[in-house]
Structure formats: structure tokens, C-alpha cells
Protein backbone atom coordinates (compact mmCIF):
# COMPACT_ATOMS: atom_id res chain seq x y z
CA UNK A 1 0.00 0.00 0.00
CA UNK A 2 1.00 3.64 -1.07
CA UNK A 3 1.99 5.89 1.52
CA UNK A 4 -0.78 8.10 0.91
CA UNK A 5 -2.96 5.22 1.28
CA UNK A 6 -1.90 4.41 4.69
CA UNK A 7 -2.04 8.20 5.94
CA UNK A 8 -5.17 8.42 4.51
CA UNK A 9 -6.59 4.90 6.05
CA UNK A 10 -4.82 5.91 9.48
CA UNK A 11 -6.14 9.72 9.30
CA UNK A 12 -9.85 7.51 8.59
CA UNK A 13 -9.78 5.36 11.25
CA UNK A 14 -9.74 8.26 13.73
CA UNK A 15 -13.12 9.29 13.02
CA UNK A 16 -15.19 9.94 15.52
CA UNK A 17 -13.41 10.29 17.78
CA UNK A 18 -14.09 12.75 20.58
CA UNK A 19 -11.88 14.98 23.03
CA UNK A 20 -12.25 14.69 27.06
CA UNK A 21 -12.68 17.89 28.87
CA UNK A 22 -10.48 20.43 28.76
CA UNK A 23 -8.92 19.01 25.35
CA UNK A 24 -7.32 15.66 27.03
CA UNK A 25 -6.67 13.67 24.31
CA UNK A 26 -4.80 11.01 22.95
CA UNK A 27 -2.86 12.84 19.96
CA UNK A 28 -1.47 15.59 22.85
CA UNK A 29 -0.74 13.30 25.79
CA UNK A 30 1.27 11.47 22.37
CA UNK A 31 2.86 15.31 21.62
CA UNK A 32 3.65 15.98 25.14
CA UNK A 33 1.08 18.96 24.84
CA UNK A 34 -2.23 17.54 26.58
CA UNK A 35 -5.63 19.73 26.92
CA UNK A 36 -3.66 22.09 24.02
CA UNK A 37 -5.44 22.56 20.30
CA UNK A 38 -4.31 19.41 18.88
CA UNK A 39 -5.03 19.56 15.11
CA UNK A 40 -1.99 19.57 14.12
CA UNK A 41 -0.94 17.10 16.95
CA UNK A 42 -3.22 14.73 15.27
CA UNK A 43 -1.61 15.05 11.78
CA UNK A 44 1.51 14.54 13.49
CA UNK A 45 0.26 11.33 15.08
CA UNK A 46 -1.25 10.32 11.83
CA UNK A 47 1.99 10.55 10.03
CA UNK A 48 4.31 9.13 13.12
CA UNK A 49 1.90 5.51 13.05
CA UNK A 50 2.91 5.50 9.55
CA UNK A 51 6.68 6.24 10.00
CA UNK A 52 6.69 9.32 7.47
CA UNK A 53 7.08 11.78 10.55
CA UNK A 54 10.22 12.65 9.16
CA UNK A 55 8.22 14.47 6.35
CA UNK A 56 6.78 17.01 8.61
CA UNK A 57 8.84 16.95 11.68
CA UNK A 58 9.51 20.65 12.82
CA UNK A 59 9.97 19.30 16.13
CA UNK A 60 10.06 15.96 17.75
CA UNK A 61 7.04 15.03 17.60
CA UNK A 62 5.93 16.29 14.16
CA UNK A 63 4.46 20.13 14.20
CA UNK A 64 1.33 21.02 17.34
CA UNK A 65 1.46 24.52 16.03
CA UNK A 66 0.49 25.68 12.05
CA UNK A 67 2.20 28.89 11.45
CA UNK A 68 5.36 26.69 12.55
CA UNK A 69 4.50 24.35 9.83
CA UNK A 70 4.18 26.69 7.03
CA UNK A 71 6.98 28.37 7.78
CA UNK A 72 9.59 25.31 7.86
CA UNK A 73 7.59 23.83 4.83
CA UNK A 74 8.53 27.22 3.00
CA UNK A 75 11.76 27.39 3.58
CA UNK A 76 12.47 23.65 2.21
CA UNK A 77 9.86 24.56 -1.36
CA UNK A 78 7.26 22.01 0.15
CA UNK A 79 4.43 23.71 -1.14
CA UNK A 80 1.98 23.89 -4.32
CA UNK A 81 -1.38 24.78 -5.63
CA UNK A 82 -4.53 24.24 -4.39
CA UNK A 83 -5.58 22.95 -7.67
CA UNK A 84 -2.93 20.12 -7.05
CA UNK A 85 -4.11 18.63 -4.16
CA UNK A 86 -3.01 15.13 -3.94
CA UNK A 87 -5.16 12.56 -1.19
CA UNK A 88 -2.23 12.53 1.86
CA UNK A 89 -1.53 16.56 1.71
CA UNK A 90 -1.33 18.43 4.52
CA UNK A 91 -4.02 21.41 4.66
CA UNK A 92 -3.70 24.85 6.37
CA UNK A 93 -6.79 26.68 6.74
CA UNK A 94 -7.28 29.97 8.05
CA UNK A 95 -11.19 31.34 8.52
CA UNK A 96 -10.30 35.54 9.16
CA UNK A 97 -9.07 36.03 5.79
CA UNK A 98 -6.06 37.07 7.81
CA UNK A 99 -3.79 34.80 5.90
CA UNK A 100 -2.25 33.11 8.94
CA UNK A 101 -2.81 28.66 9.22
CA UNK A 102 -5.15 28.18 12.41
CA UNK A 103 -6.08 25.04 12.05
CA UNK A 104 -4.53 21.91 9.89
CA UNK A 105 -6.04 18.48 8.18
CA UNK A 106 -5.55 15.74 5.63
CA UNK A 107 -6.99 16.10 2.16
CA UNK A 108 -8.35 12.53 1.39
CA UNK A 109 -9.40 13.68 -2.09
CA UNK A 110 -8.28 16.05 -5.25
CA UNK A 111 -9.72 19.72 -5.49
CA UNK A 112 -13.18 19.44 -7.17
CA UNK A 113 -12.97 22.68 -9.55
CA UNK A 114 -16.63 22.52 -10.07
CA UNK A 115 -17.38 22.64 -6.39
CA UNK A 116 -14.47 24.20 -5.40
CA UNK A 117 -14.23 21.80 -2.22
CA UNK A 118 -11.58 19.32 -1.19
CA UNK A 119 -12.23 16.38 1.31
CA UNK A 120 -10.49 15.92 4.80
CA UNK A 121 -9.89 14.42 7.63
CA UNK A 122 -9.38 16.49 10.41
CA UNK A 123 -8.98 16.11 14.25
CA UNK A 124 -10.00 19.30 17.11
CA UNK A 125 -12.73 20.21 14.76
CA UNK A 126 -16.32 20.56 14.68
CA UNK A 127 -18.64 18.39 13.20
CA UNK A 128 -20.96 20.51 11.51
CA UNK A 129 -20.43 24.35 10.58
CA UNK A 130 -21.51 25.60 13.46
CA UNK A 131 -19.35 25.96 16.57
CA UNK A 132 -15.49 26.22 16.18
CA UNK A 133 -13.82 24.69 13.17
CA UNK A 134 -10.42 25.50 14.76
CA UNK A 135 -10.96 24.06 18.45
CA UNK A 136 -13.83 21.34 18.02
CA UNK A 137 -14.57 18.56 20.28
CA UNK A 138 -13.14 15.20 17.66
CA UNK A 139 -12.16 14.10 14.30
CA UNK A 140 -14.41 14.27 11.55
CA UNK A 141 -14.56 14.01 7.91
CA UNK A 142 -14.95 17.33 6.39
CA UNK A 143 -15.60 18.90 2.74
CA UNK A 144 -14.13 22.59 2.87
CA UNK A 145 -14.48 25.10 0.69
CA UNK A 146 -10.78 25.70 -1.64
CA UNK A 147 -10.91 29.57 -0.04
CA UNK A 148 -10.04 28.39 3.70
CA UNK A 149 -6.73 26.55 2.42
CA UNK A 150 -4.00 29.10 3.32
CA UNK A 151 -1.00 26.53 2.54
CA UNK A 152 -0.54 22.88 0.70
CA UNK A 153 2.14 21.13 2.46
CA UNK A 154 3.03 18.62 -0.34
CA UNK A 155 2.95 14.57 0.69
CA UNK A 156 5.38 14.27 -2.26
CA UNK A 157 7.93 16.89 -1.90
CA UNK A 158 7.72 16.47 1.67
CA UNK A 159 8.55 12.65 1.48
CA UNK A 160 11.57 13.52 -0.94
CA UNK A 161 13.17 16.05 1.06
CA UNK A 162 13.31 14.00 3.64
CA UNK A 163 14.77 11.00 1.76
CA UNK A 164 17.10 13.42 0.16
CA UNK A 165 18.38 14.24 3.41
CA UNK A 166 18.56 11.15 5.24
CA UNK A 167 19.45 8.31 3.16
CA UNK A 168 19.75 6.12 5.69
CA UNK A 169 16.14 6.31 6.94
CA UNK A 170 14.21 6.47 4.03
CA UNK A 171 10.14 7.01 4.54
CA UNK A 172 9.17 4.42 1.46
């Protein structure tokens, strides 16, 4: 199975689940960071069960914080297009229009350009449109419009780097 496949059946698998008070939950008692946001803890997690943290590790347990993502993923050319989104891409949305990442997810399908949506998996979400989209209550499967994506974070370019870089412990 593709890596993609296995983020994507990981990221899936999550579903439903739901948050204990005060944000305790398993993806930031993982990160170190319990009862914090943990959307982008969850990608982390996510992509650490499938041995490709390498691809996205800002820190040592992958990235709990989005601006920090988009920043290291610009500086190493990890990004493209919207209109290339590949299933196992990394998502940053922002809802303010203020340009800066505040919450993260998975895209589990290409952009629709009819629709303009892309599918996701996402975890500290909502699961409808009302409430918070950025601090939720679980993982859900989401369809989100193409105008909330701030930043692509490439599966791809991501997974090369990486190899690139450390020959030795290649993410296959």
C-alpha cells in the first residue's frame, strides 16, 4: 500500500473520535502537549503511526502549532497549488481572511474545480459548521471550501526532502 494510502486509512480510522474535557486527548498526551489545540498534533500522530514523521517533523514530535509548519515547509519549497491537491496533503486553513494557518487536516481527495471543495480528515474540529472549526470537540470528515486553504504542504515533496536528506532512513 502507497503511503498516501496508509495516511489516509490511518487519518480515517480516527473518526469519531471525541476529546475529554479540557482538550485531554490522545494525539497531545502522544505530543507531550495535553488539553492544548491538537489539530496539528493529530496530523503529526497520523503521520508518526505510519513512520513518514520525518516528512513534517519541525519538532520531535511532528508540528502542534500551524504557522510553525508553514513556515519550515517554505523554507524547504514544500508547497503547491490548491488545484494540485493530492489525497495525503497536509491542509492549512485559516477562517479571518487574515492569511495566517489556524487550524490543519488531511486532504483525502483532489480539489473538485466545479465545487471548489476538497475532502479531509481532520482532528479538534467541529462536526458541523456551526461551533469552532479551529478548536472542536473530535475528528471528523470534512468537505471545505478551496478559499479556507492558506497553505498545501506537499505529501510528495515532503517525502523527498526528507529521503534526500537522510538516506539512511528512508520514509518508502
Amino acid at each position: 500500500m502507497k503511503l498516501a494510502d496508509r495516511i489516509i486509512a490511518r487519518a480515517f480510522s480516527q473518526v469519531g473520535y471525541k476529546e475529554g474535557p479540557n482538550n485531554e486527548n490522545k494525539y497531545g498526551a502522544w505530543a507531550g502537549m495535553n488539553n492544548e489545540p491538537w489539530c496539528a498534533m493529530f496530523v503529526s500522530w497520523v503521520f508518526s503511526c505510519e513512520r513518514a514523521l520525518g516528512a513534517i517533523a519541525t519538532g520531535s514530535h511532528g508540528y502542534a502549532y500551524c504557522p510553525t509548519l508553514l513556515s519550515w515547509a517554505k523554507q524547504r519549497h514544500l508547497l503547491k497549488s490548491i488545484r494540485n491537491i493530492t489525497p495525503g496533503d497536509i491542509l492549512l486553513f485559516c477562517w479571518d481572511d487574515s492569511g495566517v494557518p489556524e487550524h490543519t487536516g488531511i486532504a483525502t481527495s483532489i480539489y473538485d474545480p466545479r465545487s471548489h471543495m476538497i475532502l479531509t480528515v481532520e482532528g479538534n474540529t467541529g462536526g458541523n459548521v456551526i461551533g469552532s472549526q479551529s478548536n472542536g470537540d473530535g475528528c471528523y470528515k470534512r468537505a471545505r471550501p478551496a478559499s479556507c486553504v492558506v497553505a498545501v504542504v506537499s505529501l510528495d515533496l515532503a517525502v523527498a526532502y526528507w529521503n534526500r536528506n537522510n538516506p539512511s532512513k528512508e520514509i518508502i
